[in-house]
PDB file of N, CA and C in Angstrom:
ATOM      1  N   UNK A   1      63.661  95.387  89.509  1.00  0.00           N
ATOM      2  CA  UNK A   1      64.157  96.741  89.637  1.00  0.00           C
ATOM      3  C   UNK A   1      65.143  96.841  90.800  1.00  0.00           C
ATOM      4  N   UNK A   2      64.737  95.942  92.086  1.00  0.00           N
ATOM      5  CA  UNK A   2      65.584  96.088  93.050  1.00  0.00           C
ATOM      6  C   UNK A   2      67.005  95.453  92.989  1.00  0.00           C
ATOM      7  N   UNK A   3      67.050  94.341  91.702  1.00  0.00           N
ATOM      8  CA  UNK A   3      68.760  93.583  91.594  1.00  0.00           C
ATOM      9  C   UNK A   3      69.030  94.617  90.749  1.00  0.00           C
ATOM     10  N   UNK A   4      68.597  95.641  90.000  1.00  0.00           N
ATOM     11  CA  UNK A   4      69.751  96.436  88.868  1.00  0.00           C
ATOM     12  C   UNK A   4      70.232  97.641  90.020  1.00  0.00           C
ATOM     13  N   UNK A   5      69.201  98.040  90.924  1.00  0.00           N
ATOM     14  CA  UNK A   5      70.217  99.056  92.073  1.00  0.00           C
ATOM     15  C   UNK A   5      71.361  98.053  92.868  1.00  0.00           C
ATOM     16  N   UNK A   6      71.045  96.908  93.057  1.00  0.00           N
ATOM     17  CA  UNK A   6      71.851  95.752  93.536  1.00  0.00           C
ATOM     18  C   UNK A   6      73.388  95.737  93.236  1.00  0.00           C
ATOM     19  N   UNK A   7      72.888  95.230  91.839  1.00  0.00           N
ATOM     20  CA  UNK A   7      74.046  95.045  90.850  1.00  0.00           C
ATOM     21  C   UNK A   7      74.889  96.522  90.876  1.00  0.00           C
ATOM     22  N   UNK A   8      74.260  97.599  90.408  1.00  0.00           N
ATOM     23  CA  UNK A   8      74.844  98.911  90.437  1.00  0.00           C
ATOM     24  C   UNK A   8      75.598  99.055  91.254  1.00  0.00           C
ATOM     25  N   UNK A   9      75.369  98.906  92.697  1.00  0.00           N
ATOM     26  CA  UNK A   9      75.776  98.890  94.245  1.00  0.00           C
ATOM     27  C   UNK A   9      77.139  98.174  94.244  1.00  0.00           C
ATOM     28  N   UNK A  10      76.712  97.082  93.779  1.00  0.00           N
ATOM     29  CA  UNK A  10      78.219  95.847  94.132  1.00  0.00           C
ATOM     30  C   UNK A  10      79.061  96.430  92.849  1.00  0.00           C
ATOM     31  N   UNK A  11      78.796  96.607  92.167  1.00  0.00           N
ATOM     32  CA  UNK A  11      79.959  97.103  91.020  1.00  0.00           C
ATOM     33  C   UNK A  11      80.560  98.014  91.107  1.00  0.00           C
ATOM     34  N   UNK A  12      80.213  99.175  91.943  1.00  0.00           N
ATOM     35  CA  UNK A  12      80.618 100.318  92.541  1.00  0.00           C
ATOM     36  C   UNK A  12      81.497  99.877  93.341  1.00  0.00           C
ATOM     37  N   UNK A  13      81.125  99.274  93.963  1.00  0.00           N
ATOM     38  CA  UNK A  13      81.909  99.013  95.595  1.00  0.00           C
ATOM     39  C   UNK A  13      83.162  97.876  94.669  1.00  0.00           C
ATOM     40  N   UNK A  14      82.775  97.387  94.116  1.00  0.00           N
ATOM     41  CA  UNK A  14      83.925  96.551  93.374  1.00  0.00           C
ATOM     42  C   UNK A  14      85.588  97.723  92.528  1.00  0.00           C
ATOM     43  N   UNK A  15      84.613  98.303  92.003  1.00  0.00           N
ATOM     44  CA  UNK A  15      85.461  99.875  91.216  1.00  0.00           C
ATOM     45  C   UNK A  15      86.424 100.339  92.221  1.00  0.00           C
ATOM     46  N   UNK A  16      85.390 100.961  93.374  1.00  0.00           N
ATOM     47  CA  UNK A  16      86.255 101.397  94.336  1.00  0.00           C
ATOM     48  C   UNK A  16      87.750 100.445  95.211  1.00  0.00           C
ATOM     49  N   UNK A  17      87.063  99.657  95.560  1.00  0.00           N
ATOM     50  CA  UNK A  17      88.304  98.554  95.963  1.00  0.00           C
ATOM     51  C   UNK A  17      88.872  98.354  95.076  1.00  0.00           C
ATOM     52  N   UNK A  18      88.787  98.179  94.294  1.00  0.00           N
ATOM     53  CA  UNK A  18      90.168  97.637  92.859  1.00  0.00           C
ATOM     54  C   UNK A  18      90.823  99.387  92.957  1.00  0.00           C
ATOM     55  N   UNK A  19      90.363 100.027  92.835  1.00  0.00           N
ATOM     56  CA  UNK A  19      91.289 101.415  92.917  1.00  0.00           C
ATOM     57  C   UNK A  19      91.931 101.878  94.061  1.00  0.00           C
ATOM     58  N   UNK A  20      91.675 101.153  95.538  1.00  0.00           N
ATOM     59  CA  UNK A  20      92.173 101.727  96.585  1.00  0.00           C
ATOM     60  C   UNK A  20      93.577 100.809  96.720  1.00  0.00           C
ATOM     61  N   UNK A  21      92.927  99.278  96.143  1.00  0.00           N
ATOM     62  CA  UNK A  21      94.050  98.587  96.246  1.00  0.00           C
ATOM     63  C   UNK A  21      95.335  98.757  95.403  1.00  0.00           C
ATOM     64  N   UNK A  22      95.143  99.185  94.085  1.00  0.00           N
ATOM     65  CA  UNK A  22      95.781  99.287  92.995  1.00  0.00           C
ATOM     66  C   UNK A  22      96.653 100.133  93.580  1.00  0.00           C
ATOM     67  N   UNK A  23      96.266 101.421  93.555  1.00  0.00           N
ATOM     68  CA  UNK A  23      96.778 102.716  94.905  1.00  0.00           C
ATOM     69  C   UNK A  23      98.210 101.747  96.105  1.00  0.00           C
ATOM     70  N   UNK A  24      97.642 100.967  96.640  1.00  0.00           N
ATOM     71  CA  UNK A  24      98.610 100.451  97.598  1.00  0.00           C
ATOM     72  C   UNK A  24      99.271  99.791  96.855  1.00  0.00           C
ATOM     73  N   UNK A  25      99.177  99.210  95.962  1.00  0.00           N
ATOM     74  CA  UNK A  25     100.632  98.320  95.697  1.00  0.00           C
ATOM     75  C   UNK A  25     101.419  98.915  95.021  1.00  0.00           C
ATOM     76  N   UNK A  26     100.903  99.816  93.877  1.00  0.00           N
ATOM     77  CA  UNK A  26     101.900 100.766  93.568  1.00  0.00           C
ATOM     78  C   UNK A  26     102.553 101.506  94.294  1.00  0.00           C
ATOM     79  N   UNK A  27     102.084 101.691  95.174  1.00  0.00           N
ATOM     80  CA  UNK A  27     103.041 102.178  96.721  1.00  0.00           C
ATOM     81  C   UNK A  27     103.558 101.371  97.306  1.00  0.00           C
ATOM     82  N   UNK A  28     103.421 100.288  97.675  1.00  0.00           N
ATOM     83  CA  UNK A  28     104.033  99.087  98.079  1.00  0.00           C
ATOM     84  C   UNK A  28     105.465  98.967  97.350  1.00  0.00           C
ATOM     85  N   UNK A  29     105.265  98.395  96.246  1.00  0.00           N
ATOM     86  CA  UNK A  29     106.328  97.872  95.483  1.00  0.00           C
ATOM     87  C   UNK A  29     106.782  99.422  94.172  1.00  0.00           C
ATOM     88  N   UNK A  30     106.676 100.585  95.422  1.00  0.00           N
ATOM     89  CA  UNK A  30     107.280 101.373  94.660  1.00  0.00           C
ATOM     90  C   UNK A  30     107.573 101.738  92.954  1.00  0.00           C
ATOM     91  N   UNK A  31     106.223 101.460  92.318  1.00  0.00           N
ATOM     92  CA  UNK A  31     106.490 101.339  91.032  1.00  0.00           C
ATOM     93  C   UNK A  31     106.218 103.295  90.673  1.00  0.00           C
ATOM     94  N   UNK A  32     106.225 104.109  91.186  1.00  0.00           N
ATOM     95  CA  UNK A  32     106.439 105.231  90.639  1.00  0.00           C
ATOM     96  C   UNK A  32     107.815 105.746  90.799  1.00  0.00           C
ATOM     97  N   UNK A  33     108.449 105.416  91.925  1.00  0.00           N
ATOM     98  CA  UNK A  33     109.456 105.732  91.902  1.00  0.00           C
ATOM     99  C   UNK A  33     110.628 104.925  90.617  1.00  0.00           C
ATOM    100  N   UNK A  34     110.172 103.716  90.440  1.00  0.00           N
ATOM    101  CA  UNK A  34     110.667 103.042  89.328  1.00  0.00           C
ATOM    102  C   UNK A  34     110.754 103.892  87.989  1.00  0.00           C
ATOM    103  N   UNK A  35     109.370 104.168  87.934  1.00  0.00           N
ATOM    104  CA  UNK A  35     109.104 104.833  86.467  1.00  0.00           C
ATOM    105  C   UNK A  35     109.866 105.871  86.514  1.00  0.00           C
ATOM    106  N   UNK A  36     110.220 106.920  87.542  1.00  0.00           N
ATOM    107  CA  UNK A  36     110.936 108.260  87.528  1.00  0.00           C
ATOM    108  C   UNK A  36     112.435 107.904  87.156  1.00  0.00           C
ATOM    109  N   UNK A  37     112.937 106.669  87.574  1.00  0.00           N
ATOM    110  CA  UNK A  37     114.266 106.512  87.875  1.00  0.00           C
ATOM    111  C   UNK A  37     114.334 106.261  86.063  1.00  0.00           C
ATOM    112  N   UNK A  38     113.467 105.052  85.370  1.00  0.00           N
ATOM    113  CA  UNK A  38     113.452 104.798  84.153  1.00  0.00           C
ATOM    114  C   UNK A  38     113.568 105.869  83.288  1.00  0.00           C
ATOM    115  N   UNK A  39     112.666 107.076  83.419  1.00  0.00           N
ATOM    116  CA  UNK A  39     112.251 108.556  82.749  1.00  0.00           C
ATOM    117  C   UNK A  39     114.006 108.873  82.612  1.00  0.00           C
ATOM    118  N   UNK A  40     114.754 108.743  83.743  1.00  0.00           N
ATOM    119  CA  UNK A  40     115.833 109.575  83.648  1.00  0.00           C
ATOM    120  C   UNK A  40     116.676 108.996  82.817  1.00  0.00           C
ATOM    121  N   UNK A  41     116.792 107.416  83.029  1.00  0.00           N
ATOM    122  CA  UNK A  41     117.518 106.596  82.545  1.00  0.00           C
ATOM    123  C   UNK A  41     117.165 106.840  80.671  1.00  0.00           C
ATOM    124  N   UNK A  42     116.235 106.861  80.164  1.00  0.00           N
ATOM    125  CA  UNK A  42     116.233 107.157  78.614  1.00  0.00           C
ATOM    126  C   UNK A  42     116.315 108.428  78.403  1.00  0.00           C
ATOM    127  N   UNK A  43     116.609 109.483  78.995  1.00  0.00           N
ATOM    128  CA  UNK A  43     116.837 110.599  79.297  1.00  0.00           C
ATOM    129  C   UNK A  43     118.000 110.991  78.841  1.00  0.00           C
ATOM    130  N   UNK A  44     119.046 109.955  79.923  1.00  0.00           N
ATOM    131  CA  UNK A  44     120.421 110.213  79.242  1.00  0.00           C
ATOM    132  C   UNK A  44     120.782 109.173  78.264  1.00  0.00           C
ATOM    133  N   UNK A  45     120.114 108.402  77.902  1.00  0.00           N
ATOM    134  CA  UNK A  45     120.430 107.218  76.545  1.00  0.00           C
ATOM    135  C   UNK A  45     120.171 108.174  75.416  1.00  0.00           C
ATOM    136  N   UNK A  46     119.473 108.988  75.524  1.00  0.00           N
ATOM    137  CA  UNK A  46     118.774 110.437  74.304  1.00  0.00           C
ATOM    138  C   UNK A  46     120.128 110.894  74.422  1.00  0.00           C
ATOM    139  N   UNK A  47     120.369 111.197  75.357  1.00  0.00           N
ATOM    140  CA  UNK A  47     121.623 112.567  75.032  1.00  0.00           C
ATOM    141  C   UNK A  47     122.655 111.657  74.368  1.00  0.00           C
ATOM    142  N   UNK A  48     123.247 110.472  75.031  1.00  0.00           N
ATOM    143  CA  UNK A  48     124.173 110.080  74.109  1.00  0.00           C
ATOM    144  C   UNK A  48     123.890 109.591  72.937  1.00  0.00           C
ATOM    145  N   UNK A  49     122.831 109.222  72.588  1.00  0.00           N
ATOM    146  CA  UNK A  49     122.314 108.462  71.220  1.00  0.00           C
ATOM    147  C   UNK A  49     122.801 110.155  70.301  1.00  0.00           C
ATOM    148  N   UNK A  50     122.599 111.076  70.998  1.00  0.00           N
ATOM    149  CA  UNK A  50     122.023 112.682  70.323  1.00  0.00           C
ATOM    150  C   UNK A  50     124.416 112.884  69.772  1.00  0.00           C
ATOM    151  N   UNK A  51     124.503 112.665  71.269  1.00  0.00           N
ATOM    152  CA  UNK A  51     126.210 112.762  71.096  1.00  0.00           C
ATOM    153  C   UNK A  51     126.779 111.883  70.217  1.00  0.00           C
ATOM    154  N   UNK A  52     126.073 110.966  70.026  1.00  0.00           N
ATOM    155  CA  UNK A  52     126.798 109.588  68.679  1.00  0.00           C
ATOM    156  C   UNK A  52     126.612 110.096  67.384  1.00  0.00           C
ATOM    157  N   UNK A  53     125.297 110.377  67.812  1.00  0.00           N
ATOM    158  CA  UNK A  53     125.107 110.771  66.126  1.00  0.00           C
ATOM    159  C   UNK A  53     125.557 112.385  65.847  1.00  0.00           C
ATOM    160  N   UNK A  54     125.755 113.292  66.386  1.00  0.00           N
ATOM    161  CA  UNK A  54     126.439 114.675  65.982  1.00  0.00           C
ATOM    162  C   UNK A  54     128.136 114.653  66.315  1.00  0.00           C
ATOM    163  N   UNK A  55     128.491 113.710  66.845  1.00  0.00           N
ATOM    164  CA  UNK A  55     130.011 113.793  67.178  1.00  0.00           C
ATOM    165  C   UNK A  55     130.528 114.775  67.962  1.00  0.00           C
ATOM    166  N   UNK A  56     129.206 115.774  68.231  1.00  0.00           N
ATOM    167  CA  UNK A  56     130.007 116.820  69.052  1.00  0.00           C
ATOM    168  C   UNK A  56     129.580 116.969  70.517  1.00  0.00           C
ATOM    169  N   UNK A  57     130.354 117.428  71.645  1.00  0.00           N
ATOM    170  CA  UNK A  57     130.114 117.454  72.936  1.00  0.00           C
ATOM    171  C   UNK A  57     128.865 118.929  73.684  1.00  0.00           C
ATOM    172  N   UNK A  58     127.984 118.824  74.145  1.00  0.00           N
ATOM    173  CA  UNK A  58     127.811 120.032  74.625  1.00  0.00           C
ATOM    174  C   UNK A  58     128.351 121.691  74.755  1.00  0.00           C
ATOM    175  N   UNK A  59     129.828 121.160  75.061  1.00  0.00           N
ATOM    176  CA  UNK A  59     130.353 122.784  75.000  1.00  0.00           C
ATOM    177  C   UNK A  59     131.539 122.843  73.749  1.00  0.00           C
ATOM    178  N   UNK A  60     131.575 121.846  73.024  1.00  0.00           N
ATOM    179  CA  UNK A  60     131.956 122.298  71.390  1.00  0.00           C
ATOM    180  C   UNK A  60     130.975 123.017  70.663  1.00  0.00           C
ATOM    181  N   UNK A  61     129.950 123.353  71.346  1.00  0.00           N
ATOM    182  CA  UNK A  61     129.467 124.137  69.495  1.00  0.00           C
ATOM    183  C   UNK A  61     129.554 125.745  70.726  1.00  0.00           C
ATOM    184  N   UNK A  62     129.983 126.463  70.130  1.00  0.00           N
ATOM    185  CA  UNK A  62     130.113 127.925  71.142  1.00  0.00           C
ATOM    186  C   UNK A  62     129.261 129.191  70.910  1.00  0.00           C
ATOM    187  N   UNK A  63     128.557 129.346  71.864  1.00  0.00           N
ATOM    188  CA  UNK A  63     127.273 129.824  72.075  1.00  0.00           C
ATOM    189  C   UNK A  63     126.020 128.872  71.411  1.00  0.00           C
ATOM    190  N   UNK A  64     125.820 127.678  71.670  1.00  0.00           N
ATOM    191  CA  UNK A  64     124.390 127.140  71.616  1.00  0.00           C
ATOM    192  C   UNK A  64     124.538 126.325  73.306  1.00  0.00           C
ATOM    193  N   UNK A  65     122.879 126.106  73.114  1.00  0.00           N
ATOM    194  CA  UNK A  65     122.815 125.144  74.706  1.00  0.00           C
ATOM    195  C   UNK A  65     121.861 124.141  74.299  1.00  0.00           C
ATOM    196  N   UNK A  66     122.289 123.061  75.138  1.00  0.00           N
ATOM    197  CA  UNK A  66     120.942 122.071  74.860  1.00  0.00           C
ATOM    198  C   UNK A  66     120.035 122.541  75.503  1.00  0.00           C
ATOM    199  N   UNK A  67     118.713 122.064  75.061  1.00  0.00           N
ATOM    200  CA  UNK A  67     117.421 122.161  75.891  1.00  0.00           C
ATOM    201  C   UNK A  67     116.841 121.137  75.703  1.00  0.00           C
ATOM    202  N   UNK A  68     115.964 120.262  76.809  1.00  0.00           N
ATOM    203  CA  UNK A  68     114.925 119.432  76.730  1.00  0.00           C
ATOM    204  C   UNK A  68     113.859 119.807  76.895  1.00  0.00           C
ATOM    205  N   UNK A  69     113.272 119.623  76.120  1.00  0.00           N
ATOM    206  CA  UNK A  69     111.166 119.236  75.932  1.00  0.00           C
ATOM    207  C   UNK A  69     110.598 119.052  77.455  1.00  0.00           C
ATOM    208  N   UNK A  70     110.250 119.399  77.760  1.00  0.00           N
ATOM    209  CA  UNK A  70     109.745 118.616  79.498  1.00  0.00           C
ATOM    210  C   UNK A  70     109.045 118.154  79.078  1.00  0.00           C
ATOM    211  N   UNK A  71     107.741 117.671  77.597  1.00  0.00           N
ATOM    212  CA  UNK A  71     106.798 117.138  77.545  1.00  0.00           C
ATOM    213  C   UNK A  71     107.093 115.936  77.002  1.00  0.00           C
ATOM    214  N   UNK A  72     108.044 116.061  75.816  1.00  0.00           N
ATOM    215  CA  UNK A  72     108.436 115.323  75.386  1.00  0.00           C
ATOM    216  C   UNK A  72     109.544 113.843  75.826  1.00  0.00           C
ATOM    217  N   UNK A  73     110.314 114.969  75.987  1.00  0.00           N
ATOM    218  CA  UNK A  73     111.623 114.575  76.934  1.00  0.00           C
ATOM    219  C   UNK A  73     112.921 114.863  75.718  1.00  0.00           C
ATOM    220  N   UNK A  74     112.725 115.306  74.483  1.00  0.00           N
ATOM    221  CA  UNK A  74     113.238 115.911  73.164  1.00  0.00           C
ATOM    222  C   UNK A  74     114.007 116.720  73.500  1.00  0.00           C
ATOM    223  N   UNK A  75     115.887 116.529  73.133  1.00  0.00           N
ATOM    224  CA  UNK A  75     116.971 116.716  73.148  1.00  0.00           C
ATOM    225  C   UNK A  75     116.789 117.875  71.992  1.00  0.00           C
ATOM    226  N   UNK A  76     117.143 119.266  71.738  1.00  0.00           N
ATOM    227  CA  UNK A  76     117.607 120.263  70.980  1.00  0.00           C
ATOM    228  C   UNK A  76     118.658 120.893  70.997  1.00  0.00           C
ATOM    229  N   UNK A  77     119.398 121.486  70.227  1.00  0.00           N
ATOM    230  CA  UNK A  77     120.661 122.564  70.545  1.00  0.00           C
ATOM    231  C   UNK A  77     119.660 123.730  70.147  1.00  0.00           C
ATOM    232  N   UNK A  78     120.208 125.195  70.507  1.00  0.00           N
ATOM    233  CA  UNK A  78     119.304 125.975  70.244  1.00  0.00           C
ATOM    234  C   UNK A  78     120.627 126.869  70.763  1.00  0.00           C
ATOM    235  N   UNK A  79     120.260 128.396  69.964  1.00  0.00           N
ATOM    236  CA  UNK A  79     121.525 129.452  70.391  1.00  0.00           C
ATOM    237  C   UNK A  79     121.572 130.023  71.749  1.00  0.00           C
ATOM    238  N   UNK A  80     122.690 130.396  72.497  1.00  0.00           N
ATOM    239  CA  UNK A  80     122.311 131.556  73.216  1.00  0.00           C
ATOM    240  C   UNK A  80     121.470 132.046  73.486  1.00  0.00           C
ATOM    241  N   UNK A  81     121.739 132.952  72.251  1.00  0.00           N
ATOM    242  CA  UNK A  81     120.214 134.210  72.099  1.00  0.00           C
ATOM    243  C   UNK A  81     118.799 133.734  71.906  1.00  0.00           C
ATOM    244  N   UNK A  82     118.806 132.733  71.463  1.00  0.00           N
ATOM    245  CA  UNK A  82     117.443 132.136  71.294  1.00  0.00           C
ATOM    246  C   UNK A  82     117.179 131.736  72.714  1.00  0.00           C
ATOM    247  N   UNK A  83     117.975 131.101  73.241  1.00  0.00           N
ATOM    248  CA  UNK A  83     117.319 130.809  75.074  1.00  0.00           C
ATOM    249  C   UNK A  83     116.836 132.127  75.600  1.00  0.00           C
ATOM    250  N   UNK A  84     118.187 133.078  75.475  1.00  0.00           N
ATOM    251  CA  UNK A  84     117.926 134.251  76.379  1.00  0.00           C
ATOM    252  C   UNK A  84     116.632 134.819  76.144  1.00  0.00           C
ATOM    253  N   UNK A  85     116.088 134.787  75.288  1.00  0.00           N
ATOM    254  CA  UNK A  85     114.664 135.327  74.386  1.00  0.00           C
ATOM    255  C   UNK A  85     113.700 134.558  74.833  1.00  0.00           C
ATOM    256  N   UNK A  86     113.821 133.661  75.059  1.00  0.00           N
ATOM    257  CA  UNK A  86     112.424 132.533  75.380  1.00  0.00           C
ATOM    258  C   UNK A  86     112.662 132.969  76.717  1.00  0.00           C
ATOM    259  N   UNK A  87     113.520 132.814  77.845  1.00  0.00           N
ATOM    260  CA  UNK A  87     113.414 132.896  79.028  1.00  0.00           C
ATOM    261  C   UNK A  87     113.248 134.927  79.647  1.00  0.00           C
ATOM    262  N   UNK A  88     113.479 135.582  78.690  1.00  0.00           N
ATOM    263  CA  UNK A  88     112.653 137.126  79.292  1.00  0.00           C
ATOM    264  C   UNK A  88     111.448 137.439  78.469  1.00  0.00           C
ATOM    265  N   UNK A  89     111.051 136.331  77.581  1.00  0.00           N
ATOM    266  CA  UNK A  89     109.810 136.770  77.219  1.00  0.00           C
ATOM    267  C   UNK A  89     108.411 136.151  77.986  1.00  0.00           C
ATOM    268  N   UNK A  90     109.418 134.841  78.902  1.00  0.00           N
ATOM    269  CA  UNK A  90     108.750 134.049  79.712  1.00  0.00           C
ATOM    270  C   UNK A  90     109.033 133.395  80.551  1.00  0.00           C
ATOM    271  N   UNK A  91     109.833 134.289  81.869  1.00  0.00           N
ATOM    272  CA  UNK A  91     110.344 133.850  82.753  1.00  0.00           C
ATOM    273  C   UNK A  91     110.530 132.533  83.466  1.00  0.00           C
ATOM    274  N   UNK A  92     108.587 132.497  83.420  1.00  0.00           N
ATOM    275  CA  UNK A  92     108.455 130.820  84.517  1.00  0.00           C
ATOM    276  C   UNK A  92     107.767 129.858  83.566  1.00  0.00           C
ATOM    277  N   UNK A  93     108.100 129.572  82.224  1.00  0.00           N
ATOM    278  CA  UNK A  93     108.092 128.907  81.329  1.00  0.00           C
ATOM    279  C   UNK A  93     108.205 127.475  81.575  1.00  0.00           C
ATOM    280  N   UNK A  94     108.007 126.522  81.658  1.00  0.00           N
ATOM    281  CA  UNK A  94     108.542 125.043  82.173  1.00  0.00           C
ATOM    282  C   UNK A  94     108.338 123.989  81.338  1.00  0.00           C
ATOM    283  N   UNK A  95     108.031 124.369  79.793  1.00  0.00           N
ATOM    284  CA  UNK A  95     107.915 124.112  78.900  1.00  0.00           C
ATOM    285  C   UNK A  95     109.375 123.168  78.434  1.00  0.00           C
ATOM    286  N   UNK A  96     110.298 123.769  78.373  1.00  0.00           N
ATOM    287  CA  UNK A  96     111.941 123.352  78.192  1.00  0.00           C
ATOM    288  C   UNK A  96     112.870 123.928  79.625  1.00  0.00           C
ATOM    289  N   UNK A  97     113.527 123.196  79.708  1.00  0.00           N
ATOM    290  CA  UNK A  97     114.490 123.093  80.528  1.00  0.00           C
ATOM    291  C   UNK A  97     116.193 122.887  79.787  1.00  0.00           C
ATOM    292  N   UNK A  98     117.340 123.947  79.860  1.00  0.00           N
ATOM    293  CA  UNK A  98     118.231 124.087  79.849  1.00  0.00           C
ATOM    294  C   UNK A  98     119.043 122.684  80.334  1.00  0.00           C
ATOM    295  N   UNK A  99     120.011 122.053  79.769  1.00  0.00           N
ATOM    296  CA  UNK A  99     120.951 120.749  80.008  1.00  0.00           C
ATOM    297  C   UNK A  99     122.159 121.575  80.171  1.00  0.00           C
ATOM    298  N   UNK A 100     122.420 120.884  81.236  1.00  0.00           N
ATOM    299  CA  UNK A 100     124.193 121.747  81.629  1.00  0.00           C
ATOM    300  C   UNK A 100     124.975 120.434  81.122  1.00  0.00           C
TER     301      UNK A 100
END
C-alpha cells in the first residue's frame, strides 16, 4: 500500500517537472512567438491565394470589405451594410475583424 502512494508521489512530481520545463524552453527558444509570426504568415498566403483566385483587388469591388474569421482565420468579402449591421448590433464583437 505504501509503494502505490510512492509511485503516485514520483509520478506527480515527474508531471510537474516535465511541465515546468516544457514551459521554459518554449520560452527559451521562443517557439510562441514563432507560431504568431507563422499565424500571420498563412494569413497573408489566404489573402493572396483569395486574390488569385477572384482576380479582383480589395478596393475593386465598391462598397464590400474583407473580413477575417478570428477563429478561423477565413478570408470573406461581405457588403458595407452588412459590416455596418454586425458592428451596431455588436459593438465589441471580436468574432471578425475588418482587412484594410
Amino acid at each position: 500500500m505504501e509503494e502505490t502512494g510512492t509511485i503516485i508521489l514520483v509520478l506527480a512530481i515527474v508531471v510537474i517537472v516535465f511541465l515546468v520545463l516544457r514551459e521554459f524552453w518554449t520560452w527559451y527558444w521562443k517557439v510562441n512567438l514563432l507560431l504568431k509570426g507563422q499565424e500571420q504568415t498563412n494569413r497573408l498566403l489566404t489573402q493572396l491565394v483569395n486574390l488569385q483566385a477572384t482576380g479582383k483587388t480589395q478596393g475593386e469591388i465598391q462598397g464590400e470589405v474583407i473580413v477575417e474569421n478570428t477563429s478561423t482565420g477565413k478570408l470573406s468579402g461581405i457588403s458595407q451594410e452588412e459590416w455596418d449591421k454586425l458592428n451596431s448590433s455588436n459593438p465589441k464583437q471580436k468574432k471578425y475583424r475588418r482587412i484594410e
